[in-house]
Structure formats: structure tokens, C-alpha cells
N, C-alpha and C. Protein backbone atom coordinates (compact mmCIF):
# COMPACT_ATOMS: atom_id res chain seq x y z
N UNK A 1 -4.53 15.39 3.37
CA UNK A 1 -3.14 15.08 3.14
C UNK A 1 -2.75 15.68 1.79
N UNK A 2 -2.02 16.63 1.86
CA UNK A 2 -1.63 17.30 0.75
C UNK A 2 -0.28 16.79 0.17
N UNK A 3 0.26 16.79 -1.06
CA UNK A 3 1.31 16.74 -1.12
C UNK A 3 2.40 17.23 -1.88
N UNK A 4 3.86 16.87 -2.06
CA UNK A 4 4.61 18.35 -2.80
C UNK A 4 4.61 18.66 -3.96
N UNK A 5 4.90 19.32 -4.48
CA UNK A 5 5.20 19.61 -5.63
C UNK A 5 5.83 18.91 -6.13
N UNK A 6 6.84 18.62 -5.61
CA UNK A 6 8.22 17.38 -6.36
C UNK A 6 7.36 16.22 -6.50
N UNK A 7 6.30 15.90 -5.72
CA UNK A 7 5.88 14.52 -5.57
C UNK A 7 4.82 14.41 -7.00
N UNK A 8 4.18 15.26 -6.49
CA UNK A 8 3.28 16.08 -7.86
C UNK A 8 3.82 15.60 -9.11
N UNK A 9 4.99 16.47 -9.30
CA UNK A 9 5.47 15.71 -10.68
C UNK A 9 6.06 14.57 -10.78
N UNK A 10 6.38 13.67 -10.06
CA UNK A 10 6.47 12.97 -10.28
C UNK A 10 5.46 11.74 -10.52
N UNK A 11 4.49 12.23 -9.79
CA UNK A 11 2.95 11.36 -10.35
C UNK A 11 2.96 11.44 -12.16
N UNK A 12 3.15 13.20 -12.37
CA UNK A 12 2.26 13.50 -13.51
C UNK A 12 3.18 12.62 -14.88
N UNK A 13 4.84 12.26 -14.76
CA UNK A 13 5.46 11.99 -15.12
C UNK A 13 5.14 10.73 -15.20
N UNK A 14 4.20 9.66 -14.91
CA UNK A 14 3.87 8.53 -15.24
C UNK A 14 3.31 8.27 -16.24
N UNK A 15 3.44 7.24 -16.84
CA UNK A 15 2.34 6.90 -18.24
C UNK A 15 0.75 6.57 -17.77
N UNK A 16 0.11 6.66 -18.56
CA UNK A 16 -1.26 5.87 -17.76
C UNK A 16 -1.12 4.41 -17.79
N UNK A 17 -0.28 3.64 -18.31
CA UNK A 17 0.27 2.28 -18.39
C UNK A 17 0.87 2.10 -16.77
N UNK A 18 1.92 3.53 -16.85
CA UNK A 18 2.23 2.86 -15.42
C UNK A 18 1.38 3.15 -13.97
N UNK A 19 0.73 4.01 -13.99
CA UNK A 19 -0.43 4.48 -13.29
C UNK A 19 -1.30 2.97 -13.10
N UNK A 20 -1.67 2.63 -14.15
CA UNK A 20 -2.43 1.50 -13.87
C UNK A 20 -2.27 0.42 -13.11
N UNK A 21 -0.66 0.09 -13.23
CA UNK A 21 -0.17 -0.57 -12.71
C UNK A 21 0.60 -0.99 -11.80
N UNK A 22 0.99 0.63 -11.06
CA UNK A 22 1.35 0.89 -10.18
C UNK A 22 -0.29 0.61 -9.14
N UNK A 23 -1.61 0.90 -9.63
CA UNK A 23 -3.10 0.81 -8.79
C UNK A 23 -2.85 -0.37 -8.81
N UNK A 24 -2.91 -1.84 -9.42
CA UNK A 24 -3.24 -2.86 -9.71
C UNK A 24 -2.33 -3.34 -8.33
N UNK A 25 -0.75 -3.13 -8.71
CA UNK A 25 0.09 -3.81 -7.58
C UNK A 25 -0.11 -3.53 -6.11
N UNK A 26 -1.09 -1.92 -6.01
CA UNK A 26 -1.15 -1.74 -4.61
C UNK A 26 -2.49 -2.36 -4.16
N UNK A 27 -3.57 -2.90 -5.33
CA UNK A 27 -4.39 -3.64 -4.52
C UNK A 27 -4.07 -4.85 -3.89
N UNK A 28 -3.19 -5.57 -5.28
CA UNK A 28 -3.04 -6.96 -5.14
C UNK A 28 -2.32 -7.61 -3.85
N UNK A 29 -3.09 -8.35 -2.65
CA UNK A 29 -2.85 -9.48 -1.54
C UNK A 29 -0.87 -9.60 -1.94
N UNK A 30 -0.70 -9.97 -2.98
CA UNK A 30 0.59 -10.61 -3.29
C UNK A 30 1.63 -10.08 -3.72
N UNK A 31 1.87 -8.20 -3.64
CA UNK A 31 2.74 -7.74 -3.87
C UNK A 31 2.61 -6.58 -3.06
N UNK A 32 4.36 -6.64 -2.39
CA UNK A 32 4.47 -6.05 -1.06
C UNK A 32 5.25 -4.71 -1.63
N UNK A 33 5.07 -3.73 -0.49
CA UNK A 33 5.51 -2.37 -0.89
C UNK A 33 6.74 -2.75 -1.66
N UNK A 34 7.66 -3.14 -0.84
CA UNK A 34 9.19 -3.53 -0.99
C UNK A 34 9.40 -3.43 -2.77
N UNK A 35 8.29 -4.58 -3.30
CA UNK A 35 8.02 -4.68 -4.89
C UNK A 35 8.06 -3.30 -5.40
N UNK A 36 6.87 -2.53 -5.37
CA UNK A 36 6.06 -1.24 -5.99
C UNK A 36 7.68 -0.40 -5.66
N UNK A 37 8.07 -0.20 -4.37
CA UNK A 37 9.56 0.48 -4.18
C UNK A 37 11.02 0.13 -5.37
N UNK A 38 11.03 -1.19 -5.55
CA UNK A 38 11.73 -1.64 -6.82
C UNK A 38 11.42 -1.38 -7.84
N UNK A 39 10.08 -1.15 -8.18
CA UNK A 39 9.50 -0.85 -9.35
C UNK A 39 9.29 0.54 -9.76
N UNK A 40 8.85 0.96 -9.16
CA UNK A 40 8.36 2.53 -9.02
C UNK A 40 9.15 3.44 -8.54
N UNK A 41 9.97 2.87 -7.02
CA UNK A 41 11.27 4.27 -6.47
C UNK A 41 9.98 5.35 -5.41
N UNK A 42 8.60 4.44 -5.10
CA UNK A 42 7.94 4.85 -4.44
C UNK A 42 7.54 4.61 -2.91
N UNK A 43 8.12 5.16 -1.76
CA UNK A 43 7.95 4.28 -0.29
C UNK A 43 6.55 4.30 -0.61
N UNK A 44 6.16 3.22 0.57
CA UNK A 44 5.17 3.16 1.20
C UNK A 44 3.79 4.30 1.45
N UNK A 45 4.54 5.79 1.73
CA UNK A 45 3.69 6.38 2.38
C UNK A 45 3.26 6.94 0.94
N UNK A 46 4.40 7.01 -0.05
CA UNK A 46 4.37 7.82 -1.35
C UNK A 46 3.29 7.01 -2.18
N UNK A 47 3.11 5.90 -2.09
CA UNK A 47 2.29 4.79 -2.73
C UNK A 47 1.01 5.22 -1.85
N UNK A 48 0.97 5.49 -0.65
CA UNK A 48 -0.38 6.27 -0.14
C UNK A 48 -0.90 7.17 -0.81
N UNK A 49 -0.05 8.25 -0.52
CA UNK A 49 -0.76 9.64 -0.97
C UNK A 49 -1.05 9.44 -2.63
N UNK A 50 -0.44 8.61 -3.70
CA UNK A 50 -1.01 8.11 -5.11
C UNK A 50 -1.96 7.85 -4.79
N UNK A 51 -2.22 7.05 -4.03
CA UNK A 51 -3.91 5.95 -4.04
C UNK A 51 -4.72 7.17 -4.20
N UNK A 52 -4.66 8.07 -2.78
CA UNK A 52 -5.67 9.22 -2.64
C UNK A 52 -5.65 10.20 -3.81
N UNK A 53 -4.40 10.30 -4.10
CA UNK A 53 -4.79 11.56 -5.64
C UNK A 53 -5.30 10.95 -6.45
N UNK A 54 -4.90 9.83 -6.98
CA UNK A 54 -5.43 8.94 -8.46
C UNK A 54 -7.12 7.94 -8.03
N UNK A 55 -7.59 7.96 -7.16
CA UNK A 55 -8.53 7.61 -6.72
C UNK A 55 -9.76 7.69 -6.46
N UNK A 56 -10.54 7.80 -6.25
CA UNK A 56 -12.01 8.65 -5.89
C UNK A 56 -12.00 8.11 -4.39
N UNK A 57 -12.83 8.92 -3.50
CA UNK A 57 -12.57 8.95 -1.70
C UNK A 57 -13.00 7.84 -1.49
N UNK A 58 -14.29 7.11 -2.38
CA UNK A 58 -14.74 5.93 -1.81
C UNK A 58 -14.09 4.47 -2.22
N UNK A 59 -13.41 4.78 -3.36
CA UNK A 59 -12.20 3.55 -3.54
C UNK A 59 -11.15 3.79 -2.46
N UNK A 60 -10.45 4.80 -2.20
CA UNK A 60 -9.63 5.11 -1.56
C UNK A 60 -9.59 4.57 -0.27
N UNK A 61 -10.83 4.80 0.31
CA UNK A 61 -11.21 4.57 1.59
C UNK A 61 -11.46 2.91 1.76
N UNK A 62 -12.03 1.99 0.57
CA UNK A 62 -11.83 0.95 0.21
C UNK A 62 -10.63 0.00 0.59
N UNK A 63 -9.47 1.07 -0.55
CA UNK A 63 -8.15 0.22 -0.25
C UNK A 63 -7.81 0.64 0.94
N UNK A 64 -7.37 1.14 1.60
CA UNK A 64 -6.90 2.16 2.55
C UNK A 64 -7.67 1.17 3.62
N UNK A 65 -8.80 0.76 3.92
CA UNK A 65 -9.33 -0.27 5.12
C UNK A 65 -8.86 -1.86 4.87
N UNK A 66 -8.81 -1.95 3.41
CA UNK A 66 -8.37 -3.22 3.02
C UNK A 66 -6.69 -3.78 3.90
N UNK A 67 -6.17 -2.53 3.25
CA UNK A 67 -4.67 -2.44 3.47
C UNK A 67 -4.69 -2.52 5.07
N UNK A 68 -5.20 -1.83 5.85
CA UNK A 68 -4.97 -1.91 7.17
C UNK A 68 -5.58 -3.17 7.74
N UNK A 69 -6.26 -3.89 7.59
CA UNK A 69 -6.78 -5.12 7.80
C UNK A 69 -6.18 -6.48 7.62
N UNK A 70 -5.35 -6.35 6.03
CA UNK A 70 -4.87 -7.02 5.53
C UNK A 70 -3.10 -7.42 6.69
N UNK A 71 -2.80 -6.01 7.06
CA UNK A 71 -2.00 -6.32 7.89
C UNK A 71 -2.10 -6.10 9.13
N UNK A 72 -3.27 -5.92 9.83
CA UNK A 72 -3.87 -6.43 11.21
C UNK A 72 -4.40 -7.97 11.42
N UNK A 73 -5.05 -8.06 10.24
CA UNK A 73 -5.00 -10.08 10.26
C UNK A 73 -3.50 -10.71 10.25
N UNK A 74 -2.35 -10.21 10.01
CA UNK A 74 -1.36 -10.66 9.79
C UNK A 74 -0.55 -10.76 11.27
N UNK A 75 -0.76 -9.42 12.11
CA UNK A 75 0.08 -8.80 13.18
C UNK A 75 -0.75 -10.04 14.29
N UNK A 76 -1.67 -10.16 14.25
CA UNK A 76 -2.88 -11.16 15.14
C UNK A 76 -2.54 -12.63 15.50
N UNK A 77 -2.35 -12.29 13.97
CA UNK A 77 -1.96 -13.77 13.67
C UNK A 77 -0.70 -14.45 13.91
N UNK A 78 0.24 -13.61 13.98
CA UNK A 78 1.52 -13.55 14.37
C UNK A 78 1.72 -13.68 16.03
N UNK A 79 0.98 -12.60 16.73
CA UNK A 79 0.56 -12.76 18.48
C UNK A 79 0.01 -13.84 18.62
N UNK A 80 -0.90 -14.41 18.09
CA UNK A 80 -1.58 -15.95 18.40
C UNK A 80 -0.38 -16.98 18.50
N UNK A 81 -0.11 -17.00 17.15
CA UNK A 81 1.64 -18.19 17.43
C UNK A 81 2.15 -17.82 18.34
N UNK A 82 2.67 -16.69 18.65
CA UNK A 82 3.54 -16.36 19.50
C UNK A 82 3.36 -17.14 21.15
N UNK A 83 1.84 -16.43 20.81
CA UNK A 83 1.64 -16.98 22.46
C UNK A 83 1.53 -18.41 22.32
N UNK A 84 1.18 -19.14 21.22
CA UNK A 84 1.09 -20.78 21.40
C UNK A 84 2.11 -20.98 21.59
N UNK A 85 3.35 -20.73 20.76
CA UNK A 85 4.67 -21.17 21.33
C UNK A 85 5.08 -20.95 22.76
N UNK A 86 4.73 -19.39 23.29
CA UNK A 86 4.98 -19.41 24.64
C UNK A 86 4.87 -20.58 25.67
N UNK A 87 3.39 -20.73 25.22
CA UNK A 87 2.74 -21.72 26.24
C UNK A 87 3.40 -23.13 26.62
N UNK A 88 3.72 -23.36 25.08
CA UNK A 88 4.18 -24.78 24.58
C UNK A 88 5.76 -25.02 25.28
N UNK A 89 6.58 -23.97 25.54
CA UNK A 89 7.88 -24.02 26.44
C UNK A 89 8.06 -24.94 27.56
């Protein structure tokens, strides 16, 4: 996953203050893109391709399974109610 030039600088244009803390918010359970987007002016996918440049492959690959898990336990969990409520009709 490569990415642009525009995007490029705009990484390089960060402080290492905000770098840090832009990593910190995308690990943390308790702050949702929506946040890092208010904060940063970074979607979702743009907060991806950071992880992978500012990262090493095996952290990366770390968050990156975390993240998908984190909201596959969620989507699951959501179908489970669902269907209990179904049932419960």
C-alpha cells in the first residue's frame, strides 16, 4: 500500500508530539476514528496507511489484527442481540 505524495507530507508535517499521539489514540479500545478525524483531519483509511509508514510490519500487523477483531467482537455481538430480540417477539 503505497501512498501520495500529498499524504506524504502531510505525515512529515507532524511534530513527533503529534505522531505519538496520533499512535497512542489509534491503539487505544476508547477512542474512535471519528475522534483521531477531529483531531488530526485524518479518515480512517488515512490513519491506516500512518500506522504502516510510522510502524515496523510486526507492530503493524499487531494493530491492524487488533483493530479488526476489536470490531468483529463488536459486529457478533451486535448479531447475537439481534437474534435474541428476534426470538423474544
Amino acid at each position: 500500500m503505497s501512498i501520495s505524495s500529498r499524504l506524504a507530507e502531510r505525515f512529515k508535517e507532524l511534530t513527533p508530539e503529534a505522531k505519538k499521539k496520533l499512535i497512542k489514540m489509534a491503539w487505544s479500545d476508547k477512542t474512535s476514528m471519528k475522534e483521531i478525524e477531529k483531531s488530526f483531519g485524518f479518515s480512517a483509511n488515512q490513519v491506516e496507511k500512518f500506522m504502516r509508514h510510522e510502524l515496523s510490519e510486526k507492530d503493524y500487523k499487531r494493530w491492524h489484527k487488533r483493530r479488526a477483531t476489536k470490531f468483529n467482537q463488536k459486529s457478533r455481538k451486535a448479531a447475537r442481540l439481534r437474534s435474541l430480540l428476534k426470538y423474544n417477539d
